[in-house]
Protein backbone atom coordinates (compact mmCIF):
# COMPACT_ATOMS: atom_id res chain seq x y z
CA UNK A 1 -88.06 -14.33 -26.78
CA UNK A 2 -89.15 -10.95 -27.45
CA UNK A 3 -86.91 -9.23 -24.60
CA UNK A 4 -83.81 -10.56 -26.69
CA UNK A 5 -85.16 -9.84 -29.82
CA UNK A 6 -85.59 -5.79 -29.10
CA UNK A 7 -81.95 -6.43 -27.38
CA UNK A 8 -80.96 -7.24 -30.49
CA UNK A 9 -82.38 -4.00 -32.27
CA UNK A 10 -80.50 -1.96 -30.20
CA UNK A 11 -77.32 -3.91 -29.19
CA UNK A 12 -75.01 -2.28 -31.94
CA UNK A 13 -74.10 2.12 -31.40
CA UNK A 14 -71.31 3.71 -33.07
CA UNK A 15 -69.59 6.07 -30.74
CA UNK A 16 -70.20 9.97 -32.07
CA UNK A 17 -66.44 10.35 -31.64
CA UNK A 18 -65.87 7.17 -34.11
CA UNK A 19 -68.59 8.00 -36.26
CA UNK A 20 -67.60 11.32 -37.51
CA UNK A 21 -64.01 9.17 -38.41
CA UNK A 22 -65.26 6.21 -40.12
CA UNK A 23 -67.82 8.69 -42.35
CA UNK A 24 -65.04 10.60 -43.66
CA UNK A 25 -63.09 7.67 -44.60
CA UNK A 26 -66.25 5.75 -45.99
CA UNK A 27 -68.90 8.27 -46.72
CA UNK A 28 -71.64 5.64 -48.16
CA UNK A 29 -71.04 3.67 -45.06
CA UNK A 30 -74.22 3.29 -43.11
CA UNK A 31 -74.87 1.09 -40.00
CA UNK A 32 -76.53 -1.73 -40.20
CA UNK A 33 -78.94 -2.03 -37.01
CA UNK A 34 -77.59 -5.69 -36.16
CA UNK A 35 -74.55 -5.68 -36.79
CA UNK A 36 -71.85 -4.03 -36.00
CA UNK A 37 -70.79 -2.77 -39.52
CA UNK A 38 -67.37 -2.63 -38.60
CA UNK A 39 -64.67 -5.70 -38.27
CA UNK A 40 -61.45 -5.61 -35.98
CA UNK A 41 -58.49 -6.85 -37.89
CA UNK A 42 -55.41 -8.26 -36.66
CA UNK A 43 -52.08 -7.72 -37.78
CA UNK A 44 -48.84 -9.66 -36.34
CA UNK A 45 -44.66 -9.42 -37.11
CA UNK A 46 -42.94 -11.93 -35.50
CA UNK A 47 -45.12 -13.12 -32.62
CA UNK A 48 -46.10 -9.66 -32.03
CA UNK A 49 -48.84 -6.67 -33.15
CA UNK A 50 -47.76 -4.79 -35.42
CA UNK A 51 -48.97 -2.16 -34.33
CA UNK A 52 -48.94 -0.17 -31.05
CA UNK A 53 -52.16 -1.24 -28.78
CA UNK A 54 -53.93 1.40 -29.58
CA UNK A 55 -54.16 1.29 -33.03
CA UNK A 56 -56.93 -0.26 -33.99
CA UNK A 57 -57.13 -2.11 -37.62
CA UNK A 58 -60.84 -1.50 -38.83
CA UNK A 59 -62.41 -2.50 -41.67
CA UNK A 60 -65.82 -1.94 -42.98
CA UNK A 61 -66.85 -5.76 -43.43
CA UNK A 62 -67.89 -5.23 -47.19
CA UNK A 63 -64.07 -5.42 -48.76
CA UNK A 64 -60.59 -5.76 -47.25
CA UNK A 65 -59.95 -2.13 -47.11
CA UNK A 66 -59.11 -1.04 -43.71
CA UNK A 67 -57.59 1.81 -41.79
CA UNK A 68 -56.08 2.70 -38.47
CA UNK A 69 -58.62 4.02 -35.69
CA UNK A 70 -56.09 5.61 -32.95
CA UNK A 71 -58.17 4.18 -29.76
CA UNK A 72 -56.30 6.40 -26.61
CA UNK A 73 -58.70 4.84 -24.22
CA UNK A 74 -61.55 2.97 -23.30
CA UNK A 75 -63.13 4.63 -20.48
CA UNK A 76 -63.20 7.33 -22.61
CA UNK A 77 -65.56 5.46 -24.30
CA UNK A 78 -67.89 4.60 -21.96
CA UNK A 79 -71.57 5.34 -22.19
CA UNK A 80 -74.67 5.23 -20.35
CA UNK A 81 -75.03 4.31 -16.78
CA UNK A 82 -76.77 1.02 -17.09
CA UNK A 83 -75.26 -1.18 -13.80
CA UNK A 84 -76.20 -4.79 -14.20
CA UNK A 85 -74.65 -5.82 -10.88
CA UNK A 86 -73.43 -9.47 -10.58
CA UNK A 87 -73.79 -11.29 -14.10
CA UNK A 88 -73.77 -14.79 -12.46
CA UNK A 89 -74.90 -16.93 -15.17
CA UNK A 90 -76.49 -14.84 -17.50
CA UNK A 91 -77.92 -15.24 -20.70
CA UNK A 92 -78.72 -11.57 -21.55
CA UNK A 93 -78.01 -11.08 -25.14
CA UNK A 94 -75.68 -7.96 -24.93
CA UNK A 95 -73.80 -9.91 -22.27
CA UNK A 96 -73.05 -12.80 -24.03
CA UNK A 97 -72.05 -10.98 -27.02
CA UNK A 98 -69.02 -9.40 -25.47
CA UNK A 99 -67.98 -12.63 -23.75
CA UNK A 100 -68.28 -14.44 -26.86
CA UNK A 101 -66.46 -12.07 -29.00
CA UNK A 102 -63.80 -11.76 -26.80
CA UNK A 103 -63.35 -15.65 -26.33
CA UNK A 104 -63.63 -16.59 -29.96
CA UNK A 105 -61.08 -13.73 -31.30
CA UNK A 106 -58.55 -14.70 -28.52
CA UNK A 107 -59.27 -18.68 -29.62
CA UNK A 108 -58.63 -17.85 -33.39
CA UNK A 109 -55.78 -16.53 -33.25
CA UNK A 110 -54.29 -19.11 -31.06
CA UNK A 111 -55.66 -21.58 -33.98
CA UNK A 112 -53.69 -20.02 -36.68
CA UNK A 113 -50.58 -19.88 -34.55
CA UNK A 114 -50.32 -16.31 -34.07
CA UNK A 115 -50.76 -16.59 -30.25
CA UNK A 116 -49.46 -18.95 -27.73
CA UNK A 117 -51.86 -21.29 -26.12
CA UNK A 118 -52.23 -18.86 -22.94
CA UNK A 119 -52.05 -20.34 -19.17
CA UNK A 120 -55.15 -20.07 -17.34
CA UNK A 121 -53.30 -17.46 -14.35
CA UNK A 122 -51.86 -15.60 -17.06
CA UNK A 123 -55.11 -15.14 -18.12
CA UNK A 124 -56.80 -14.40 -15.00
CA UNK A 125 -53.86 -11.88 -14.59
CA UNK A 126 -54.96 -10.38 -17.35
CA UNK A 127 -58.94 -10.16 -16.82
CA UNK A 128 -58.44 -8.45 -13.73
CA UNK A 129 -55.72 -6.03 -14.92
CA UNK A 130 -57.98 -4.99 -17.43
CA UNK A 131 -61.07 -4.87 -15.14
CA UNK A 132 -59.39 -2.77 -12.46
CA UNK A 133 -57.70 -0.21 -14.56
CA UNK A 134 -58.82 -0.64 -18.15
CA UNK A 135 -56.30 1.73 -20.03
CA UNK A 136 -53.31 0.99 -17.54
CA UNK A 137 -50.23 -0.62 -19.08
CA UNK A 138 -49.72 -4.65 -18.38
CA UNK A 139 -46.36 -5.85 -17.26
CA UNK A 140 -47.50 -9.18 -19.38
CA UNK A 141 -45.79 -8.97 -22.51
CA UNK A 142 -48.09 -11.59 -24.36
CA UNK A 143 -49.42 -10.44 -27.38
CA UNK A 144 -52.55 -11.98 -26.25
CA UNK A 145 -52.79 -8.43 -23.31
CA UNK A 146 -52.93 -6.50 -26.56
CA UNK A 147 -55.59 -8.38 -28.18
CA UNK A 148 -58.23 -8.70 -25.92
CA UNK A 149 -57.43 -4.84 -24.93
CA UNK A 150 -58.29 -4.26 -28.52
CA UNK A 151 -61.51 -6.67 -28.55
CA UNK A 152 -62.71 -4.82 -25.59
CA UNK A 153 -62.10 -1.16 -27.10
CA UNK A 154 -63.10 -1.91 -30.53
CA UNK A 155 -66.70 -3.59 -28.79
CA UNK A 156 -66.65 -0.24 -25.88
CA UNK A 157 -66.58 1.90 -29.81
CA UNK A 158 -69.45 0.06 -31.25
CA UNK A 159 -71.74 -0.64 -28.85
CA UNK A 160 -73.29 1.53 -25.84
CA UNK A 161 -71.17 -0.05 -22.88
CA UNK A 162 -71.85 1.74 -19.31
CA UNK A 163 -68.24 1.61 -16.78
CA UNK A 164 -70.53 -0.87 -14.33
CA UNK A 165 -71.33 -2.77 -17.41
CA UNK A 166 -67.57 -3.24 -18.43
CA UNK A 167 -66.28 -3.99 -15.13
CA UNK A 168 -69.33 -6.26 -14.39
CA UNK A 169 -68.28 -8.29 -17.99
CA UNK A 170 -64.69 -8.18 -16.95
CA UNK A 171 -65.27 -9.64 -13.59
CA UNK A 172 -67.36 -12.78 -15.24
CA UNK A 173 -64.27 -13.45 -17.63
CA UNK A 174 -62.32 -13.03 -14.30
CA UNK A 175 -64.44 -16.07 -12.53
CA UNK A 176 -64.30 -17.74 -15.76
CA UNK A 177 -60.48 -18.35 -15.65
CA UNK A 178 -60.67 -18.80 -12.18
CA UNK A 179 -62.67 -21.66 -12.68
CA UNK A 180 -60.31 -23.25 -15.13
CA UNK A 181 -57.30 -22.73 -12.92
CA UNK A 182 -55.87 -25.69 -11.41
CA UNK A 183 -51.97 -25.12 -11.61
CA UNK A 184 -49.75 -22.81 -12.38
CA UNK A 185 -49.26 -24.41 -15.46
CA UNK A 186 -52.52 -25.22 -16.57
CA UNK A 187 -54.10 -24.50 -19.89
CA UNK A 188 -57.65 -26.00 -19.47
CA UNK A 189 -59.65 -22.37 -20.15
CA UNK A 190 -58.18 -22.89 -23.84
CA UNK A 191 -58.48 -26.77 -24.12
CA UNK A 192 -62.58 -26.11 -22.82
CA UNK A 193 -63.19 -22.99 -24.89
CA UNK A 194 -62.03 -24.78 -27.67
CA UNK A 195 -64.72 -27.56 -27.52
CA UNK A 196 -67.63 -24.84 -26.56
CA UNK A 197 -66.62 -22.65 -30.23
């Protein structure tokens, strides 16, 4: 469709405040217009990040050189004032970007064993800690908090992401889990996701 192609075209922004960071660090390093140009690395010690939260691991996709992108905040981040309202079920490319990236990140790292296989409240807990107060500290130690607080800044830094926006994509991971929930045990958000990526 052409809507989702033109999405596409414009779906990827490097905030000014990162820019100016990354170009000093990489000065050849140009963004590529669909594509973020940027990965967001991961790096555990015992069970745990090895860094504080807020340090984000970037790399510039092209080689395994990376540094440390000190990330005080999200909303800080926040651009635009495009409100989408309810995302229901949604295909809207931007949309399902986020969603996915968030998902498949979380899901990978469970894979490789670096993450617990997370309970569907815990991570409903987490969804709506992050969607009411998106830089406020979690009582959830999981490691998993810190990841997808890092997923969601590091996406906030590279793409044009209004405050509606986020808390409209937060509150659609928020049903999602809800959906999956069936005890206060259960792990069937994983166990589905899983099959879906």
């Amino acid at each position: 469709m052409k809507n989702s192609e033109e999405n596409m075209n414009v779906l990827f922004s490097i905030h000014p405040k990162w820019k100016s960071v990354i170009e000093k660090k990489w000065p050849d390093w140009t963004q590529p217009s669909e594509a973020p140009g940027l990965d967001l690395q991961f790096a555990f010690v015992d069970d745990k990040l090895q860094d504080e939260m807020h340090n984000l691991y970037v790399s510039s996709g092209n080689d395994e050189e990376f540094f440390i992108l000190e990330v005080p905040s999200i909303r800080e981040l926040f651009r635009g004032n495009r409100n989408p309202g309810s995302l229901g079920n949604t295909t809207d490319v931007k949309y399902m970007y986020i969603i996915t990236y968030v998902e498949t990140q979380w899901i990978a790292l469970v894979n490789g064993e670096f993450l617990d296989v997370p309970r569907d409240m815990t991570m409903k807990e987490i969804y709506s800690q992050l969607r009411r107060r998106p830089d406020g500290s979690s009582h959830n130690t999981d490691a998993i908090y810190s990841v997808i607080w890092q997923c969601l800044a590091f996406l906030t830094g590279v793409m044009e992401i209004s405050e509606a926006e986020y808390t409209a994509i937060l509150s659609r991971l928020v049903r999602s889990a809800s959906t999956f929930y069936t005890s206060a045990a259960s792990k069937n958000m994983y166990e589905r996701l899983l099959n879906v990526y």
